[in-house]
N, C-alpha and C. Protein backbone atom coordinates (compact mmCIF):
# COMPACT_ATOMS: atom_id res chain seq x y z
N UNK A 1 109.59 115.01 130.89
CA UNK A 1 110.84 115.33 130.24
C UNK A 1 111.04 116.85 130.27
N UNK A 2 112.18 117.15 130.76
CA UNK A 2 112.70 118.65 131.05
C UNK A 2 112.68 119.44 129.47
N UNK A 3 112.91 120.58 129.27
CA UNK A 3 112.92 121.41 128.21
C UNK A 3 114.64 121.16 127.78
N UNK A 4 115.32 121.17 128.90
CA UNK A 4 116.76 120.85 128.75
C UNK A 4 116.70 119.61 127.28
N UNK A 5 116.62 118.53 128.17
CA UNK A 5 116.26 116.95 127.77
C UNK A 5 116.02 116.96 126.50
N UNK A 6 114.80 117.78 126.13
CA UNK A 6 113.92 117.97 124.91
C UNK A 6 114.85 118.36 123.49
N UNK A 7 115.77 119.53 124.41
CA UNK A 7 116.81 120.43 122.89
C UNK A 7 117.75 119.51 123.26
N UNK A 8 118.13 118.55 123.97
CA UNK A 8 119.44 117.80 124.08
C UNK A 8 119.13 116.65 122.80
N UNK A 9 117.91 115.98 122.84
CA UNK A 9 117.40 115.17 121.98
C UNK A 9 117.47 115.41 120.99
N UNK A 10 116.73 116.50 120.81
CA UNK A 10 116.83 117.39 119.54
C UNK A 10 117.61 117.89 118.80
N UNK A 11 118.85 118.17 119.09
CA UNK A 11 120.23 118.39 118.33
C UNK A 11 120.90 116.94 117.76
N UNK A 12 121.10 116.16 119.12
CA UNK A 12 120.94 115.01 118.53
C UNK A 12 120.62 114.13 117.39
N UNK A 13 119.40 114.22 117.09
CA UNK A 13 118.96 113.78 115.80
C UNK A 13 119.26 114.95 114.90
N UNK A 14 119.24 116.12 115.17
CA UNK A 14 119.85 116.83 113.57
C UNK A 14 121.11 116.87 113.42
N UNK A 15 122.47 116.08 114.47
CA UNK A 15 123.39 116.09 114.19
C UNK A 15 123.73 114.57 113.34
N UNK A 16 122.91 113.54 113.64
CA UNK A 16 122.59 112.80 112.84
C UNK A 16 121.69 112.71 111.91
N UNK A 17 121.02 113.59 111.37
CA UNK A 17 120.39 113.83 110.02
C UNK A 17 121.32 114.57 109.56
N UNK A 18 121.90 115.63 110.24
CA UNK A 18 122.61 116.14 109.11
C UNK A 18 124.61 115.67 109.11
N UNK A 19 124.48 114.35 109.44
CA UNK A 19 125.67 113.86 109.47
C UNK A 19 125.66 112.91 107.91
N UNK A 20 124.87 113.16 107.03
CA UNK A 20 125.01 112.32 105.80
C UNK A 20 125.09 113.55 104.55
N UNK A 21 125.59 113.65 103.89
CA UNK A 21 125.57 115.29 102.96
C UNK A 21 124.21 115.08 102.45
N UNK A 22 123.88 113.72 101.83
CA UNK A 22 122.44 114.19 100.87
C UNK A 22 121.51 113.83 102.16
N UNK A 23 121.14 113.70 102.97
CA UNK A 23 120.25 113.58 104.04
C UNK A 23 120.10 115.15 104.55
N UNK A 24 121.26 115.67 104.68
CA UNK A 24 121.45 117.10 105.04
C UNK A 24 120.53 117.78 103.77
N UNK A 25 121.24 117.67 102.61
CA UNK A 25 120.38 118.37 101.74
C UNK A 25 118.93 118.05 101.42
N UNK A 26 118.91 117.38 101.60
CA UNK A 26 117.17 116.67 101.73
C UNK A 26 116.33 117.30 102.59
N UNK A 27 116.85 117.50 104.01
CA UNK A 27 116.30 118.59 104.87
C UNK A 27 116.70 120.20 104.54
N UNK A 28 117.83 120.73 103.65
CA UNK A 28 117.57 122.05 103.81
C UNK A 28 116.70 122.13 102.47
N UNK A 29 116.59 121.00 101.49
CA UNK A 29 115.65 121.39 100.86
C UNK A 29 114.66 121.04 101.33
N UNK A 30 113.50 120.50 101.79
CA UNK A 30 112.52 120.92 102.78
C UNK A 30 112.16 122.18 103.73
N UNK A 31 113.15 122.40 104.06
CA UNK A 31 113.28 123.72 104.49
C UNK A 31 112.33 125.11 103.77
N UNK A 32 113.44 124.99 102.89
CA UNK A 32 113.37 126.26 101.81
C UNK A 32 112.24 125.93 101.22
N UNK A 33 111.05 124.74 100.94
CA UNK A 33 110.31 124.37 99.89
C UNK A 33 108.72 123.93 100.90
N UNK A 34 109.05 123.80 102.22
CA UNK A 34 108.03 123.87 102.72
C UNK A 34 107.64 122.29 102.80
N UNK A 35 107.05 121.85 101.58
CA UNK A 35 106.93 120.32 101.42
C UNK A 35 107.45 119.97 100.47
N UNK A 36 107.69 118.50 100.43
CA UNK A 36 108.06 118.05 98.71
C UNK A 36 108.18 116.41 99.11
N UNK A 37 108.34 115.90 97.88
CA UNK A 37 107.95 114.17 97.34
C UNK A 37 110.15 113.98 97.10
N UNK A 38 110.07 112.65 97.56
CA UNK A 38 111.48 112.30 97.05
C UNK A 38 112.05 112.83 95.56
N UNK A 39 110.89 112.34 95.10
CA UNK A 39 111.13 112.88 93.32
C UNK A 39 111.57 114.18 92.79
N UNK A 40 110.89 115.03 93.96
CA UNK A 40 110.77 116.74 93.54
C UNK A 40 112.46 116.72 94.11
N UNK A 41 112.90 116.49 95.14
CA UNK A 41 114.05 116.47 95.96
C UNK A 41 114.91 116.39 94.71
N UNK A 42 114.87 115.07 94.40
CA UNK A 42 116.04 114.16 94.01
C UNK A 42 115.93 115.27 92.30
N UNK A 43 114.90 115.33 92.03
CA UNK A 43 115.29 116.12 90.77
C UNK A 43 115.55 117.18 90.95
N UNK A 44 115.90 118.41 92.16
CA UNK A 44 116.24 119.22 91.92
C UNK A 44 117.82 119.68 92.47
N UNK A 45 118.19 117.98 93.06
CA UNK A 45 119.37 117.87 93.61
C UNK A 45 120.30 116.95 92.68
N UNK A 46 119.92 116.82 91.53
CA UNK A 46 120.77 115.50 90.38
C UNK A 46 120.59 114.65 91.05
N UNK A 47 120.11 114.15 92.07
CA UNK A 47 120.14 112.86 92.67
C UNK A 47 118.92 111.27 92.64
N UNK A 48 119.72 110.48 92.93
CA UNK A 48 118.76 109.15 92.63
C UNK A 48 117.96 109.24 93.24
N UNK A 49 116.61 108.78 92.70
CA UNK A 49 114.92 109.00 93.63
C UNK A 49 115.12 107.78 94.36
N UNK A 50 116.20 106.72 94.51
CA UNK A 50 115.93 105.80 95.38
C UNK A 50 116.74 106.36 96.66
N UNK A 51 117.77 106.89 96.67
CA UNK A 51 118.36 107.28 97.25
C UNK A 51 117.99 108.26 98.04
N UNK A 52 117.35 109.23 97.70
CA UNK A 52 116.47 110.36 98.36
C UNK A 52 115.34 109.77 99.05
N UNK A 53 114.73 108.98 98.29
CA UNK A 53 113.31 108.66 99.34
C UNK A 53 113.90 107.88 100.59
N UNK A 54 114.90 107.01 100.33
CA UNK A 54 115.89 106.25 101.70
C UNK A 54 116.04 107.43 102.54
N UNK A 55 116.57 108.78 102.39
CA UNK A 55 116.80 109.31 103.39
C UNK A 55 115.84 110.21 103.64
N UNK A 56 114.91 110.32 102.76
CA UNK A 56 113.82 111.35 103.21
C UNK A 56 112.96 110.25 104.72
N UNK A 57 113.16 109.28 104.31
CA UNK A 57 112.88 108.16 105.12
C UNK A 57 113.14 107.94 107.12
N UNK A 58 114.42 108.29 106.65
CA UNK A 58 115.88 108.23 107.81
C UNK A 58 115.16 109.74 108.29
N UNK A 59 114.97 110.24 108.03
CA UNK A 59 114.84 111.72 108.31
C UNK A 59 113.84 112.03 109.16
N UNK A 60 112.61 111.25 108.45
CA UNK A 60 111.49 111.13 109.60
C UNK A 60 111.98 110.32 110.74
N UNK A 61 112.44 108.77 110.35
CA UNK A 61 112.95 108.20 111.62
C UNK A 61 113.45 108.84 112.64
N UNK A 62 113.92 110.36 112.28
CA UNK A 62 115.14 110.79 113.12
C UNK A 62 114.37 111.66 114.04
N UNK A 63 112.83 112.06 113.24
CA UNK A 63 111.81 112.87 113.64
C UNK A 63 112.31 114.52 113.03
N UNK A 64 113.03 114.65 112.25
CA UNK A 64 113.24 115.78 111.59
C UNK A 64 112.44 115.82 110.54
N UNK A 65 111.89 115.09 110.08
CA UNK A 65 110.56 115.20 109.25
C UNK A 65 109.59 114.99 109.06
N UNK A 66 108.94 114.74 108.90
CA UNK A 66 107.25 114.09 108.44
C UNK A 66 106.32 113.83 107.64
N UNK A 67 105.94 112.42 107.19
CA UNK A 67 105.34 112.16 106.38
C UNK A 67 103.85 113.47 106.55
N UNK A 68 103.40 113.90 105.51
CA UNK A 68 102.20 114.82 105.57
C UNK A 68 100.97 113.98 104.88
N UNK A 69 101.43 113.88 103.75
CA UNK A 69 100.35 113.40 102.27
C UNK A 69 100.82 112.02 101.59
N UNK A 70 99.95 111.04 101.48
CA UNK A 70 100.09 110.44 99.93
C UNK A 70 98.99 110.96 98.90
N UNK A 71 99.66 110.83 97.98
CA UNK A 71 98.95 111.01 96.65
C UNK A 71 99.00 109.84 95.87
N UNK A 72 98.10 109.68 94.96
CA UNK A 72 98.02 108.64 94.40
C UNK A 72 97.94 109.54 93.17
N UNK A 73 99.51 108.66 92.46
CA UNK A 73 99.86 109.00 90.96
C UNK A 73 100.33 108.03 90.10
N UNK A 74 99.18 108.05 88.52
CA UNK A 74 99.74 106.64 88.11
C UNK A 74 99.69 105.12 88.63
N UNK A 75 99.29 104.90 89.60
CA UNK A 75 99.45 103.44 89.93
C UNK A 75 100.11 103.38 90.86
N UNK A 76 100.54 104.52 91.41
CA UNK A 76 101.93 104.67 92.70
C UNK A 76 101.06 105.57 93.66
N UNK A 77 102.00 105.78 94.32
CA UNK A 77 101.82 106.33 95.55
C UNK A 77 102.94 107.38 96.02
N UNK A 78 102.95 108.69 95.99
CA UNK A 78 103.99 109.95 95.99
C UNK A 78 103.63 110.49 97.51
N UNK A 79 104.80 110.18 97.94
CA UNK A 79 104.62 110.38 99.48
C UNK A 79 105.23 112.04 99.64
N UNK A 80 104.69 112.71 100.92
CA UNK A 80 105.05 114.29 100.38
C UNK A 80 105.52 114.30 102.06
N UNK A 81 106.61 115.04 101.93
CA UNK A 81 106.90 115.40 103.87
C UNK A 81 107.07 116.83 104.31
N UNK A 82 107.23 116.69 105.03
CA UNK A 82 107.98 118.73 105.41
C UNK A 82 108.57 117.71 106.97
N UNK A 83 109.73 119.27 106.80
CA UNK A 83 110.42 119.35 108.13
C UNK A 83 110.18 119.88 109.16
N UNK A 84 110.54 119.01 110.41
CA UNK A 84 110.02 119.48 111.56
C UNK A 84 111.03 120.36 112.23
N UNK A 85 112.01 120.45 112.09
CA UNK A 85 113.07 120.47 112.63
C UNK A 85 114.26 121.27 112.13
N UNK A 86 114.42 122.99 112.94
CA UNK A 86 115.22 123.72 111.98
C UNK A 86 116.65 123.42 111.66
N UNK A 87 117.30 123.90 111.23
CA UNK A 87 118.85 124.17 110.68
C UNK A 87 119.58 124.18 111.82
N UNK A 88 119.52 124.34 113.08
CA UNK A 88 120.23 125.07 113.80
C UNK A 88 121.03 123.89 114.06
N UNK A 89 122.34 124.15 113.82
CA UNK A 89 123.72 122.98 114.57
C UNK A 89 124.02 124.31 115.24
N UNK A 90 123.87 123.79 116.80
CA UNK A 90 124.71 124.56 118.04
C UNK A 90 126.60 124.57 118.24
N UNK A 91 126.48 125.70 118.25
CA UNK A 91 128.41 125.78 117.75
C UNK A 91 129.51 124.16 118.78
N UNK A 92 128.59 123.79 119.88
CA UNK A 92 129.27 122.73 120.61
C UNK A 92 129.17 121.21 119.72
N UNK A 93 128.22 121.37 118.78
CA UNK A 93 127.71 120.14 117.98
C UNK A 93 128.52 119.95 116.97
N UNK A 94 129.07 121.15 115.94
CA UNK A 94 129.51 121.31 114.95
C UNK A 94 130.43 120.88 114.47
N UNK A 95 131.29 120.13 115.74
CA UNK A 95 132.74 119.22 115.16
C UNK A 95 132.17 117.97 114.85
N UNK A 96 131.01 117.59 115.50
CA UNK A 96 130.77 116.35 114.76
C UNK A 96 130.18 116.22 113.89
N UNK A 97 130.35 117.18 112.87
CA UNK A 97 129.61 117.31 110.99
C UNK A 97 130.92 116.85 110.61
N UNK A 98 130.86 116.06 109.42
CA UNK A 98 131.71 115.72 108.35
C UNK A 98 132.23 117.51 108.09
N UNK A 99 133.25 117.71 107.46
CA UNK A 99 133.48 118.90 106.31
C UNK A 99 132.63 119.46 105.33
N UNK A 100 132.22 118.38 104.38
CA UNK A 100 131.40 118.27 103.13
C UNK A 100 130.37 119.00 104.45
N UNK A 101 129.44 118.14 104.73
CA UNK A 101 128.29 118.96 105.40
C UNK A 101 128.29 120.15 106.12
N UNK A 102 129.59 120.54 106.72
CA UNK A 102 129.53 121.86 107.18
C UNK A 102 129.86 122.95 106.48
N UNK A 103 130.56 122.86 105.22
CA UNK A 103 130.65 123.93 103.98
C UNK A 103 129.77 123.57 103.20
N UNK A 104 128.94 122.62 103.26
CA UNK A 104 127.36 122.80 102.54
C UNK A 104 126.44 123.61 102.66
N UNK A 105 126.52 123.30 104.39
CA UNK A 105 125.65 123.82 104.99
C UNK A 105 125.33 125.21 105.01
N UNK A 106 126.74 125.81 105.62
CA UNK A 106 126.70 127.40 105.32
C UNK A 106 126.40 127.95 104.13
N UNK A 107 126.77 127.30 103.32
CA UNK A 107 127.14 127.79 102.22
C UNK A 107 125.43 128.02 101.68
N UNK A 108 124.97 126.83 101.93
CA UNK A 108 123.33 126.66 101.13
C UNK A 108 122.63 127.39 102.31
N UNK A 109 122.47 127.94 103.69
CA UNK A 109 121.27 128.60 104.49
C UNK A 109 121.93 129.81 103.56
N UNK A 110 123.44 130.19 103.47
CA UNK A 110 123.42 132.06 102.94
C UNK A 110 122.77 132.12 101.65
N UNK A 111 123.03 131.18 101.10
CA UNK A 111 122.50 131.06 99.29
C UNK A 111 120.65 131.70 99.61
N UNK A 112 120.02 130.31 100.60
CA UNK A 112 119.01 130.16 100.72
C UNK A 112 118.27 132.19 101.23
N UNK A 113 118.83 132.03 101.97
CA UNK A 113 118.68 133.71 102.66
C UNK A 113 118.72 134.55 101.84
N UNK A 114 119.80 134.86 101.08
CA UNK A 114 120.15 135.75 100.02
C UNK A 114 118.47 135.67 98.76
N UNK A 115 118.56 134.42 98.53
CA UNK A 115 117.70 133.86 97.64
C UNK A 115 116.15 134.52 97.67
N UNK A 116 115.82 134.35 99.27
CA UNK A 116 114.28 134.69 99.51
C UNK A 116 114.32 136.60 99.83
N UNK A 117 115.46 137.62 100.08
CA UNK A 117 115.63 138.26 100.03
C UNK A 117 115.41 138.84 98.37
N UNK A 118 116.39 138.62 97.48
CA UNK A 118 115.99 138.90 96.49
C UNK A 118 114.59 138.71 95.80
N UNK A 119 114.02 137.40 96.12
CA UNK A 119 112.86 137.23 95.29
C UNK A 119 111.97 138.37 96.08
N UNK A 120 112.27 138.57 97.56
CA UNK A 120 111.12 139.45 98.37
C UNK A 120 110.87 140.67 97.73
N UNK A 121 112.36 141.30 97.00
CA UNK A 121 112.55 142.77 96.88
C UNK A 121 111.82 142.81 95.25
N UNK A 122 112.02 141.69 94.62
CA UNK A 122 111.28 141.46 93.43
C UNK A 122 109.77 141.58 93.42
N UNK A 123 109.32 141.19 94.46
CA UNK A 123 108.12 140.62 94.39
C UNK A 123 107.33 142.00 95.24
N UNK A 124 108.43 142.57 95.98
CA UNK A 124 107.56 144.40 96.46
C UNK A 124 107.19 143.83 97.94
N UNK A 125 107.78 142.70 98.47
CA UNK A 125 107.04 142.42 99.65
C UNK A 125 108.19 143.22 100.94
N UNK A 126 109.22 143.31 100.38
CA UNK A 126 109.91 143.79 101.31
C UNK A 126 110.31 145.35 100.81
N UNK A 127 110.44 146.30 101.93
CA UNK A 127 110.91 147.45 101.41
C UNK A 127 110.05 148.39 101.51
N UNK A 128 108.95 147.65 101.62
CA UNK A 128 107.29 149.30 100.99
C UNK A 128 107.65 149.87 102.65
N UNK A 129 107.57 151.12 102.00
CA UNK A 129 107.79 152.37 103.41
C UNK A 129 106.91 151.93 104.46
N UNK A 130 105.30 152.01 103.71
CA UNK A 130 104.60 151.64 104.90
C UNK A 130 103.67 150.57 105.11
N UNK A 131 104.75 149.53 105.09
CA UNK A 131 104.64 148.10 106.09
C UNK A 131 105.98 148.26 106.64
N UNK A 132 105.18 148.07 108.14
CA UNK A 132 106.07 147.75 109.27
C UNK A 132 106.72 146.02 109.26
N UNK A 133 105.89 145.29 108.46
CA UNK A 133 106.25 143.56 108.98
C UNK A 133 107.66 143.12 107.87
N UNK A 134 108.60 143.97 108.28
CA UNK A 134 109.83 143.63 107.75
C UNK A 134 110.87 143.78 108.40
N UNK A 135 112.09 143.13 108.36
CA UNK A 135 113.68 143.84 109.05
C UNK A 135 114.60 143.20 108.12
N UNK A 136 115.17 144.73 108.11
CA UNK A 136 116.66 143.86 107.23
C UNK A 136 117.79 144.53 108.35
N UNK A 137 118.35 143.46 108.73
CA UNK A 137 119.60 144.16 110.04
C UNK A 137 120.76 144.02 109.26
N UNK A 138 121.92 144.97 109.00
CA UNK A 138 123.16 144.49 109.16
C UNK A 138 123.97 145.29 110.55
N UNK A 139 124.88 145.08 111.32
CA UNK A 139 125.05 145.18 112.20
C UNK A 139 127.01 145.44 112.20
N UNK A 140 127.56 145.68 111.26
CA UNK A 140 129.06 145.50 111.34
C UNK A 140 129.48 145.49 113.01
N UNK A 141 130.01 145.18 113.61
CA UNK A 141 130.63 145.49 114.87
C UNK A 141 132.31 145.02 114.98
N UNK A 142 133.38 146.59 114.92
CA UNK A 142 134.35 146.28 114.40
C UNK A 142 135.01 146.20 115.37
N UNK A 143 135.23 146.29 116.78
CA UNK A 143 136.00 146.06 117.79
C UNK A 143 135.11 145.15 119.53
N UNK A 144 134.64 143.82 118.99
CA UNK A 144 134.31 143.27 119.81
C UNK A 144 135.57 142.25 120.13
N UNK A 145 135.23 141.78 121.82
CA UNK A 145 136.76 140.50 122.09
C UNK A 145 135.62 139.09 121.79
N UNK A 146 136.64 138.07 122.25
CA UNK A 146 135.84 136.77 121.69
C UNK A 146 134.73 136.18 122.46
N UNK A 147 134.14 136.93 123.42
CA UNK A 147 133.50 137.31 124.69
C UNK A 147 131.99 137.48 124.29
N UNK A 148 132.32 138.60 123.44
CA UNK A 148 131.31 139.37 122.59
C UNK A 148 130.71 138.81 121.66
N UNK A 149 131.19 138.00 120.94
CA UNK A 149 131.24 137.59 120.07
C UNK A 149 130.52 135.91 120.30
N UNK A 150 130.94 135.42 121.31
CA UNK A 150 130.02 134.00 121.85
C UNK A 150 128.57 135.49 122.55
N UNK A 151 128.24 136.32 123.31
CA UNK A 151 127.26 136.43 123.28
C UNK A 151 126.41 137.10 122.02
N UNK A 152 126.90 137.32 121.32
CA UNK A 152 126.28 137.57 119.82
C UNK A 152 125.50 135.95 119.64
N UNK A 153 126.13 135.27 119.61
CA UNK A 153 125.77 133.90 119.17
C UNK A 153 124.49 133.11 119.87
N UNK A 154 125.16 133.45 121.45
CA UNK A 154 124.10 132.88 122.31
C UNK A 154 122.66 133.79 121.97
N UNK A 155 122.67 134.84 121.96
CA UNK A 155 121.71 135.64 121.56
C UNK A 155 120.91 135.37 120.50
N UNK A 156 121.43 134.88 118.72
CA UNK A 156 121.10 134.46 117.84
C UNK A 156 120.26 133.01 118.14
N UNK A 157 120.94 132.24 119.26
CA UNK A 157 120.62 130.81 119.71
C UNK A 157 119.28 131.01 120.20
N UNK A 158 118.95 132.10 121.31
CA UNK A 158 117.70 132.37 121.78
C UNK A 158 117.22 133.18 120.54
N UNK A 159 117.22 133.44 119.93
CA UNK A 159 116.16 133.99 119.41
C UNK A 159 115.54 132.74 117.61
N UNK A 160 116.08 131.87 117.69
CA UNK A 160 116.38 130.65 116.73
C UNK A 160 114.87 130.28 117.58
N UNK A 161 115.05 129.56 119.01
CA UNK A 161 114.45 129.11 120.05
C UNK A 161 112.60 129.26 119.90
N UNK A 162 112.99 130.92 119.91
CA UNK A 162 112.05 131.86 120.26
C UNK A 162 110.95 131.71 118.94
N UNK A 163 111.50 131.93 117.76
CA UNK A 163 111.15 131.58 116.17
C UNK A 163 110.58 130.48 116.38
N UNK A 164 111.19 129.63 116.67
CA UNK A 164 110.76 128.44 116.23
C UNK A 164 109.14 127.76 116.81
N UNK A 165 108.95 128.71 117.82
CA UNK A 165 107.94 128.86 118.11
C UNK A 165 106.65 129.03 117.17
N UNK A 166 107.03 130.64 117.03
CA UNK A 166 106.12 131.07 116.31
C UNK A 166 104.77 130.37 115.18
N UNK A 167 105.85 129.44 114.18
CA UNK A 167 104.86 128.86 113.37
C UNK A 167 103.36 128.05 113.89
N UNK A 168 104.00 127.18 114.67
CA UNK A 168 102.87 126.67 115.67
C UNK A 168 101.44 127.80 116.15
N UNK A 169 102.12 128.82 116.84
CA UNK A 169 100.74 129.87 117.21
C UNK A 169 100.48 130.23 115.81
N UNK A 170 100.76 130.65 115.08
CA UNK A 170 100.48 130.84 113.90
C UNK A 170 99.62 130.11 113.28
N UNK A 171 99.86 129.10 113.09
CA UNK A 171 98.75 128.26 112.63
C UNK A 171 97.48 127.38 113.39
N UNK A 172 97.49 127.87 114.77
CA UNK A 172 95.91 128.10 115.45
C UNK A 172 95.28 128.66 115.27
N UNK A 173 95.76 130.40 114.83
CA UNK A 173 94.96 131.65 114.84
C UNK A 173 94.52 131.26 113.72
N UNK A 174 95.54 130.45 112.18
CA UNK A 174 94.95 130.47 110.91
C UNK A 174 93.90 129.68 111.16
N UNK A 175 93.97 128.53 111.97
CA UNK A 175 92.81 127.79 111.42
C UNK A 175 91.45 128.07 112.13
N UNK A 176 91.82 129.27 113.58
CA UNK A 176 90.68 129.88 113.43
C UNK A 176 89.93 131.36 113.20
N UNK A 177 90.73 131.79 112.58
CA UNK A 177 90.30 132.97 111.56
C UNK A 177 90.24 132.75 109.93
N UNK A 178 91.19 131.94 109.63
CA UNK A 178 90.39 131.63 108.37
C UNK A 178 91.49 132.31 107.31
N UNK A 179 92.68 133.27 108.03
CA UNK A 179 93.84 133.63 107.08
C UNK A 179 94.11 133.33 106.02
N UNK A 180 94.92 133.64 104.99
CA UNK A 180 95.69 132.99 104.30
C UNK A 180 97.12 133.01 104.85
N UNK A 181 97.59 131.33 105.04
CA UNK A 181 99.15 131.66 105.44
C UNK A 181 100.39 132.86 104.86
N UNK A 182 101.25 133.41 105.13
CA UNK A 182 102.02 133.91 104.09
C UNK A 182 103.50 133.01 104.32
N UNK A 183 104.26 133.54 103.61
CA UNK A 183 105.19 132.23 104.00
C UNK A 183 106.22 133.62 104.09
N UNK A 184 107.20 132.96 105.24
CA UNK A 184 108.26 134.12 105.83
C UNK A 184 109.72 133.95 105.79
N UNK A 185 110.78 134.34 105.38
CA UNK A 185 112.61 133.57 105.61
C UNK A 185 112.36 134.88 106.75
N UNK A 186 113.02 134.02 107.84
CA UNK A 186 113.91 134.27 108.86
C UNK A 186 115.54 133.91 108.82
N UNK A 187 116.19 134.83 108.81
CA UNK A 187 117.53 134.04 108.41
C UNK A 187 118.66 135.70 110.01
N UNK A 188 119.36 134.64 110.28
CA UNK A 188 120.49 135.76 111.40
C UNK A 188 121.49 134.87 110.77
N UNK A 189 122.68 135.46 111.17
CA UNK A 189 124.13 135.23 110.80
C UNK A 189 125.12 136.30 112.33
N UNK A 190 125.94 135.85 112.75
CA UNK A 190 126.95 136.06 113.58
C UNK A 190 127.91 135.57 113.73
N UNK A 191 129.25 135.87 112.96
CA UNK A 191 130.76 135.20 112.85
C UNK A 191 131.50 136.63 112.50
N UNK A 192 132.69 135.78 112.53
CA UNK A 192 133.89 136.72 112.38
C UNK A 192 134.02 136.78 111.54
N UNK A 193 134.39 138.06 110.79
CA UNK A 193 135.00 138.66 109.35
C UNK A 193 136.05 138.75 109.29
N UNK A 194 137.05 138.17 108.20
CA UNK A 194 138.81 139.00 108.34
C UNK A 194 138.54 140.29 108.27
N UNK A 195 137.97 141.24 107.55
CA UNK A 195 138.38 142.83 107.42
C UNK A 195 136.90 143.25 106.82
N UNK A 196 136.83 144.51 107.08
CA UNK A 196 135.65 144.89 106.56
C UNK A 196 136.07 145.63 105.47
């Protein structure tokens, strides 16, 4: 199977995972949380734990997620997943999101971004003069044509690609050096502004 084939598949199922709003939110909360149990989901989304574990369910089916852990709690069994599978809807995909899911969507990666930014600057991890392992870009660019503006995007697309990599090598070296993981937001943005 070609690499083509592979991201053709692959959008695919996140245009159908994220073609349901709480299925969508189910994965960007995974996202942002690393792992979590239907329960943790559903309670931090007002939502029904039957309802959430159904699509935390659908989600793996779709291969955007993955069962990791059971735990045994109480007499039950608390199933725990993480996502395989980033955020990225490719701008050709995007008409086939409902509304609801596409002003969710944006709306919750900027929240999400904003979110791990602040806690970073709280927490002293971002900002110290001397560590290099940070970037904060803003980039205004006030006279590009619409030209410019799809390669802004395509650019953001490869470098989504490129990321998404990373975790994987990452966690060879951890498991053979012995690291402690740190946990990282990567977040880009590229659209049009009415006015600056």
């Amino acid at each position: 199977m070609t690499a083509k084939v592979k991201q053709n598949q692959a959008t695919s199922t996140r245009i159908k995972a994220m073609s349901h709003p709480l299925r969508a939110a189910c994965l960007r909360y995974l996202h942002s949380h690393g792992t979590a149990s239907p329960g943790e989901v559903a309670d931090a989304l007002g939502e029904d734990v039957s309802n959430v574990s159904y699509h935390m369910k659908q989600l793996a089916e779709l291969d955007c997620a993955e069962l990791v852990k059971l735990e045994p709690v109480r007499g039950a069994v608390r199933h725990i997943y993480r996502a395989t599978q980033g955020h990225l809807i490719e701008a050709g995909d995007w008409e086939h999101l409902p509304d609801e899911v596409k002003e969710s969507h944006v709306a919750e990666c900027g929240e999400l971004a904003f979110g791990d930014l602040q806690a970073a600057l709280q927490a002293g991890t971002v900002g110290r003069p001397d560590d290099e392992t940070w970037a904060v870009v803003r980039f205004p660019m006030r006279s590009l044509d619409r030209q410019g503006l799809e390669e802004l995007v395509t650019i953001a697309e490869q470098a989504y690609y490129e990321a998404e990599k990373v975790p994987e090598r990452a966690m060879k070296r951890i498991a053979e050096s012995g690291e402690v993981p740190i946990r990282v937001s990567f977040s880009q943005l590229a659209f049009e502004v009415p006015h600056f």
